[in-house]
C-alpha atoms as a PDB file:
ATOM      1  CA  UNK A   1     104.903 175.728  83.817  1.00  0.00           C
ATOM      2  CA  UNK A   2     101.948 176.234  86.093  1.00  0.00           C
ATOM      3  CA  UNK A   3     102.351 175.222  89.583  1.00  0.00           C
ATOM      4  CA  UNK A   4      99.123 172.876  89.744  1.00  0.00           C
ATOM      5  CA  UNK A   5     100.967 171.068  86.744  1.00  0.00           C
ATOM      6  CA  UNK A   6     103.953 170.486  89.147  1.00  0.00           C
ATOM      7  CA  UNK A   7     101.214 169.694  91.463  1.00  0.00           C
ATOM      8  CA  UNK A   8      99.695 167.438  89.402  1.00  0.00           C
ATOM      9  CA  UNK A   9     102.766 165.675  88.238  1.00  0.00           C
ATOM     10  CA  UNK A  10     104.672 165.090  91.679  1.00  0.00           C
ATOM     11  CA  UNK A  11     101.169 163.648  92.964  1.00  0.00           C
ATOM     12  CA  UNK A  12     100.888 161.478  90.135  1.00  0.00           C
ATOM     13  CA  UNK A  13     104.612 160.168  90.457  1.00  0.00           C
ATOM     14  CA  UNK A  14     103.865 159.397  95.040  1.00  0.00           C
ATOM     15  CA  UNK A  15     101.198 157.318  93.674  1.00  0.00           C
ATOM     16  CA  UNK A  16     103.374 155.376  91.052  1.00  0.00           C
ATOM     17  CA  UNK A  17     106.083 154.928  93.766  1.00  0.00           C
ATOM     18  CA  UNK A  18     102.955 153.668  95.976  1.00  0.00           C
ATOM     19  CA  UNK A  19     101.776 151.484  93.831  1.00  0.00           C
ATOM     20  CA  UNK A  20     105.507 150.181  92.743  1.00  0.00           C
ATOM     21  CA  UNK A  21     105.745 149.229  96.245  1.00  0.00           C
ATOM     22  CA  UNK A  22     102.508 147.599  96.929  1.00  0.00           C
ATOM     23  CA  UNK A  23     103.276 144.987  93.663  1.00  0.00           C
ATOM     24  CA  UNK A  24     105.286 142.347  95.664  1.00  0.00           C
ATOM     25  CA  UNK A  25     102.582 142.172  97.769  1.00  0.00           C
ATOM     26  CA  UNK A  26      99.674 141.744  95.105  1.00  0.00           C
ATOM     27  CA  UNK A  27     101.940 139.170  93.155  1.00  0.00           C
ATOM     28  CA  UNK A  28     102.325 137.247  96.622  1.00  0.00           C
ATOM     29  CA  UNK A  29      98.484 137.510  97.153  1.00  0.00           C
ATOM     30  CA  UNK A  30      97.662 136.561  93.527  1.00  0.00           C
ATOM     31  CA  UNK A  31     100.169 133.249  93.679  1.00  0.00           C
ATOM     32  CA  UNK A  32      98.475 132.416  97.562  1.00  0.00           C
ATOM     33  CA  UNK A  33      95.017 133.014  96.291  1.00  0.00           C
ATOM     34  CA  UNK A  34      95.168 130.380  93.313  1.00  0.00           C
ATOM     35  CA  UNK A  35      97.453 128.264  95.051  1.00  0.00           C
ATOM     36  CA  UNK A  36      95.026 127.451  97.631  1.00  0.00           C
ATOM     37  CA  UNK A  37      91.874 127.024  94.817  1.00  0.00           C
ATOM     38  CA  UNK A  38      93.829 124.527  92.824  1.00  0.00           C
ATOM     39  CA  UNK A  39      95.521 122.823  96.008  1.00  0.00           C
ATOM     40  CA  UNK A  40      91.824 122.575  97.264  1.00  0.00           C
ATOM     41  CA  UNK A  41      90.654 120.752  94.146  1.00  0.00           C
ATOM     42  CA  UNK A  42      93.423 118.023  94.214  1.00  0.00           C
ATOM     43  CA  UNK A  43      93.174 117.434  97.527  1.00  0.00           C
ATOM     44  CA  UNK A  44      89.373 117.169  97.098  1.00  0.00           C
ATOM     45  CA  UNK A  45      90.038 114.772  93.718  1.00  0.00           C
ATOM     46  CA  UNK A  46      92.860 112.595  96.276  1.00  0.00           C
ATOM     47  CA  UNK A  47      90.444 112.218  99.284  1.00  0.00           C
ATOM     48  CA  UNK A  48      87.709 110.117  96.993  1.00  0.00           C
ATOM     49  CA  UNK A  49      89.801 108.707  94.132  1.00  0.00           C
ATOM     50  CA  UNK A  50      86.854 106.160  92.379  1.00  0.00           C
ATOM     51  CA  UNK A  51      84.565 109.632  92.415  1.00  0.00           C
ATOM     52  CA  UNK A  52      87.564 110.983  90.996  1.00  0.00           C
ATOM     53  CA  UNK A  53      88.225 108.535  88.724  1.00  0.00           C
ATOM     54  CA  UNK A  54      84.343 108.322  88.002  1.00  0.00           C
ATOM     55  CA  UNK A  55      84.302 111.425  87.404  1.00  0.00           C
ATOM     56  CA  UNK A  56      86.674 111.716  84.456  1.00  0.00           C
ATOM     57  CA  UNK A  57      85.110 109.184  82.903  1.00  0.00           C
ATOM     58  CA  UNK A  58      81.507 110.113  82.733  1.00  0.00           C
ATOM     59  CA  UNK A  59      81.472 114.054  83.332  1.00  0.00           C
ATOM     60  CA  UNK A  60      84.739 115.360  81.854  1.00  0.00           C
ATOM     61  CA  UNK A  61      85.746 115.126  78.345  1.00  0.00           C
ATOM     62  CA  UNK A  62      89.176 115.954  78.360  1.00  0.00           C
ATOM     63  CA  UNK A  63      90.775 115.585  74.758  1.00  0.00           C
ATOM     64  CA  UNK A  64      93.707 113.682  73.897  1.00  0.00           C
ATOM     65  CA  UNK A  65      94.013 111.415  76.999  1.00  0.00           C
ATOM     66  CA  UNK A  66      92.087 108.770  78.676  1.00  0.00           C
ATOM     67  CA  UNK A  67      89.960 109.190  81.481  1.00  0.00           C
ATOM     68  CA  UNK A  68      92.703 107.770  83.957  1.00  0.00           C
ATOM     69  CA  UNK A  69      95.526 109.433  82.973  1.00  0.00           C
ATOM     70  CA  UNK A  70      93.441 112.816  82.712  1.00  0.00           C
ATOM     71  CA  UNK A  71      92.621 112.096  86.935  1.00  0.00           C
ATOM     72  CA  UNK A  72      96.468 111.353  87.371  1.00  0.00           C
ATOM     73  CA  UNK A  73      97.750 114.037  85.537  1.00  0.00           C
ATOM     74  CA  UNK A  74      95.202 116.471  86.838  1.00  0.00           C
ATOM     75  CA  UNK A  75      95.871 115.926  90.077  1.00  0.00           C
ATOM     76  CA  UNK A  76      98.670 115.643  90.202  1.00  0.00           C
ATOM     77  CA  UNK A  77      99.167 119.307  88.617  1.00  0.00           C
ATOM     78  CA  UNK A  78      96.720 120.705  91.124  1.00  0.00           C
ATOM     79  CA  UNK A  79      98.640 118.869  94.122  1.00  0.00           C
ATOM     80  CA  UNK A  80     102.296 120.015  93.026  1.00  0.00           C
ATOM     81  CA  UNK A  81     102.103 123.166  90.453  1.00  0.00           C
ATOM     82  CA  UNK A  82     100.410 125.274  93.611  1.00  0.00           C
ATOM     83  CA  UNK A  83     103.343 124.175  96.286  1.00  0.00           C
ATOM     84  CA  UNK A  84     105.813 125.562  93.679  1.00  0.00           C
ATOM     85  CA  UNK A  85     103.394 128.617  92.974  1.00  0.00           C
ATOM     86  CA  UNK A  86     102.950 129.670  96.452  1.00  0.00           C
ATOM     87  CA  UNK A  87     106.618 129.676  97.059  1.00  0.00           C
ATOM     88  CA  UNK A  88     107.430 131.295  94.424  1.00  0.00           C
ATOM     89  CA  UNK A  89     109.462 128.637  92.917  1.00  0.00           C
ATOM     90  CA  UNK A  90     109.558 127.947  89.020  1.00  0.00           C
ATOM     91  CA  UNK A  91     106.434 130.276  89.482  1.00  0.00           C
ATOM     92  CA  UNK A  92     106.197 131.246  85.409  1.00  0.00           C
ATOM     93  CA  UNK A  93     106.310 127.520  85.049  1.00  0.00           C
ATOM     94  CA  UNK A  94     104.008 126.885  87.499  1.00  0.00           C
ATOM     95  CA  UNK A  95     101.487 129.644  86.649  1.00  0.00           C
ATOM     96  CA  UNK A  96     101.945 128.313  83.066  1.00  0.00           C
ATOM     97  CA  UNK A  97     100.975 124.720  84.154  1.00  0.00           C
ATOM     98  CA  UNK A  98      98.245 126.071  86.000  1.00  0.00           C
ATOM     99  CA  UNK A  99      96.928 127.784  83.103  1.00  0.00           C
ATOM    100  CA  UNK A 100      96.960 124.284  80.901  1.00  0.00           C
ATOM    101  CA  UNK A 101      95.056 122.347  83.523  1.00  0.00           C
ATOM    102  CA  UNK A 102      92.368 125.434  84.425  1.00  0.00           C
ATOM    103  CA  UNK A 103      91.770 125.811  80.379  1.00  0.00           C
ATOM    104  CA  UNK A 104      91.634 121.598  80.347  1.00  0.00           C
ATOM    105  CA  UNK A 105      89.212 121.811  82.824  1.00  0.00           C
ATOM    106  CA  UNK A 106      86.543 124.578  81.228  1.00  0.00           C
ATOM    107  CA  UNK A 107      87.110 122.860  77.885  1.00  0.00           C
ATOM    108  CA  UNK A 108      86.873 119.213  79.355  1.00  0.00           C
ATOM    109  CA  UNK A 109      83.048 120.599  80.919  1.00  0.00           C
ATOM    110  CA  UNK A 110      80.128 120.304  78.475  1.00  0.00           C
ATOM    111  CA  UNK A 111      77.884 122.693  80.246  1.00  0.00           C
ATOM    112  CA  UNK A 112      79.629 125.172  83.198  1.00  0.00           C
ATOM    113  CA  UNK A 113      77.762 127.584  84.827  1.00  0.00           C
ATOM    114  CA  UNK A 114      78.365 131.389  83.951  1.00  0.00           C
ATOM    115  CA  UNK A 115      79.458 131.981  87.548  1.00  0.00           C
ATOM    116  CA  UNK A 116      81.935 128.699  87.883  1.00  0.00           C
ATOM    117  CA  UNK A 117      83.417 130.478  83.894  1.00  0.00           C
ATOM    118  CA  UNK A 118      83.414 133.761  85.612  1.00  0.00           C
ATOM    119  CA  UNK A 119      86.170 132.344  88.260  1.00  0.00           C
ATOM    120  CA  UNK A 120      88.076 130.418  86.184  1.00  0.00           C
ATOM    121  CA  UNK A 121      88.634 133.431  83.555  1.00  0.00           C
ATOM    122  CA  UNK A 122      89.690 135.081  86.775  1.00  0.00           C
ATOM    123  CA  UNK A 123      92.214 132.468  87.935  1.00  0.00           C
ATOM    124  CA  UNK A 124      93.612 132.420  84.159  1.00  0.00           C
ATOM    125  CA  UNK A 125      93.623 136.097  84.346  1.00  0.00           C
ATOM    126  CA  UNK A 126      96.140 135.961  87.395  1.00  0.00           C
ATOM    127  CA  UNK A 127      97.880 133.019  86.304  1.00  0.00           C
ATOM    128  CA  UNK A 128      98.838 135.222  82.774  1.00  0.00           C
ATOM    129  CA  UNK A 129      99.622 138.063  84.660  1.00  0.00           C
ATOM    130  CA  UNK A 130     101.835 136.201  86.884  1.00  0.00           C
ATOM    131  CA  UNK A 131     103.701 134.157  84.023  1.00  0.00           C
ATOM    132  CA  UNK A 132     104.092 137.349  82.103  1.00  0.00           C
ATOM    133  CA  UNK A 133     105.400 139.371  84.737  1.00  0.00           C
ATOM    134  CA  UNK A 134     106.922 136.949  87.192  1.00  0.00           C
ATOM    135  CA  UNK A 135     106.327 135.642  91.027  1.00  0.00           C
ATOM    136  CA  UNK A 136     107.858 139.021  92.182  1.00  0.00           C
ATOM    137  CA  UNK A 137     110.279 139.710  94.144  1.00  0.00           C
ATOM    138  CA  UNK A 138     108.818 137.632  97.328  1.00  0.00           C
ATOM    139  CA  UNK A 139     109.536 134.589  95.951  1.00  0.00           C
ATOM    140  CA  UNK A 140     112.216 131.695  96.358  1.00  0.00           C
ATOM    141  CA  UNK A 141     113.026 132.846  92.196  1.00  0.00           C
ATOM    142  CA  UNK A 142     113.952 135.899  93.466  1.00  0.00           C
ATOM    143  CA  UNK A 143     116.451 134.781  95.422  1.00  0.00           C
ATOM    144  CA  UNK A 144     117.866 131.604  93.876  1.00  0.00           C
ATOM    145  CA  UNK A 145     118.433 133.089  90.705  1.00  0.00           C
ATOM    146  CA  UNK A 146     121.410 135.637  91.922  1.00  0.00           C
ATOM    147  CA  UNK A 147     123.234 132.558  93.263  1.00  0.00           C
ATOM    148  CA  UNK A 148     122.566 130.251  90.299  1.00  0.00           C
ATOM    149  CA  UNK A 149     123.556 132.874  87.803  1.00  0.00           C
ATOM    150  CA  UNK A 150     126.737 133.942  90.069  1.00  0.00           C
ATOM    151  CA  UNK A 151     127.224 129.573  90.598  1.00  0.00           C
ATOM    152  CA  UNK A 152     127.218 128.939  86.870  1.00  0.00           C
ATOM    153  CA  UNK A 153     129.821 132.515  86.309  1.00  0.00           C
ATOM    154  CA  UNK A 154     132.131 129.923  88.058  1.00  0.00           C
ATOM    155  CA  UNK A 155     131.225 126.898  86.349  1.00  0.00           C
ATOM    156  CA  UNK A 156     131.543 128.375  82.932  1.00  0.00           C
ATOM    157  CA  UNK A 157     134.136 131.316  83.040  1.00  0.00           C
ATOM    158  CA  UNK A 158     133.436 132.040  79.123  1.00  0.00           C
ATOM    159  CA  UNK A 159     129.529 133.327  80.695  1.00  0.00           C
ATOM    160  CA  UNK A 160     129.445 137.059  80.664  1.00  0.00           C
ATOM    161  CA  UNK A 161     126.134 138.216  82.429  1.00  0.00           C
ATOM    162  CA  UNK A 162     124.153 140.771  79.997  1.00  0.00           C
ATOM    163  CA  UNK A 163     124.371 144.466  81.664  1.00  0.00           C
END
């Protein structure tokens, strides 16, 4: 084999060890980054609750639900879905959730700018990649699920743990 081939290939396999390591860090930026957009929003829906409510009503059209329970349960999925995202806790749930009430919201909108559906297919964008790949190994998942799994070995002596 040439030696710019071994080269090539020993280069190639630094940067996949460099990039290996650097993905706990972009899955903790990802979850921090849409945390904080959807904790914004609820707290911004919380602080004026008749806007809020008023809001719903006349602007949004969200299927399915009324008006009221569309404010509740919206807010209350961008108040507590980002806590547990940001730590890393029931993240694939909470990315899923996430997902629901950021496709709710574009759907809900009869007219959104191109530049408000540009951001939103980018927060859905992180919130798949973090569902389908997990919260990483910075997260409160990470480290519960060793101890639940060795917990429920105890619990249920039958449980083998897959190799």
């Amino acid at each position: 084999m040439p030696p710019w081939i071994t080269t090539l290939v020993g280069a190639a396999q630094r940067a996949i060890t460099a990039l290996d390591t650097a993905q706990p860090l972009a899955q903790l930026a990802a979850r921090l980054y849409v945390a904080q957009v959807f904790f914004a929003s609820g707290l911004t829906k919380i602080r004026d609750w008749e806007t809020t409510l008023a809001l719903f009503e006349d602007e949004y059209q969200v299927p399915l639900l009324s008006p009221a329970l569309a404010a509740v349960l919206g807010t209350a999925g961008e108040l507590v879905l980002p806590v547990l995202l940001a730590l890393g806790l029931a993240g694939r749930f909470a990315a899923a959730g996430l997902f629901v009430v950021n496709a709710v919201a574009v759907i809900s909108l009869a007219e959104i700018a191109p530049a408000a559906l540009q951001q939103h297919v980018f927060w859905g964008s992180l919130l798949v990649a973090l569902l389908l790949w997990g919260p990483g190994r910075w997260s409160l998942d990470r480290w519960i699920a060793p101890r639940l799994l060795s917990s429920s070995e105890r619990v249920h002596p039958g449980y083998t743990r897959a190799a």
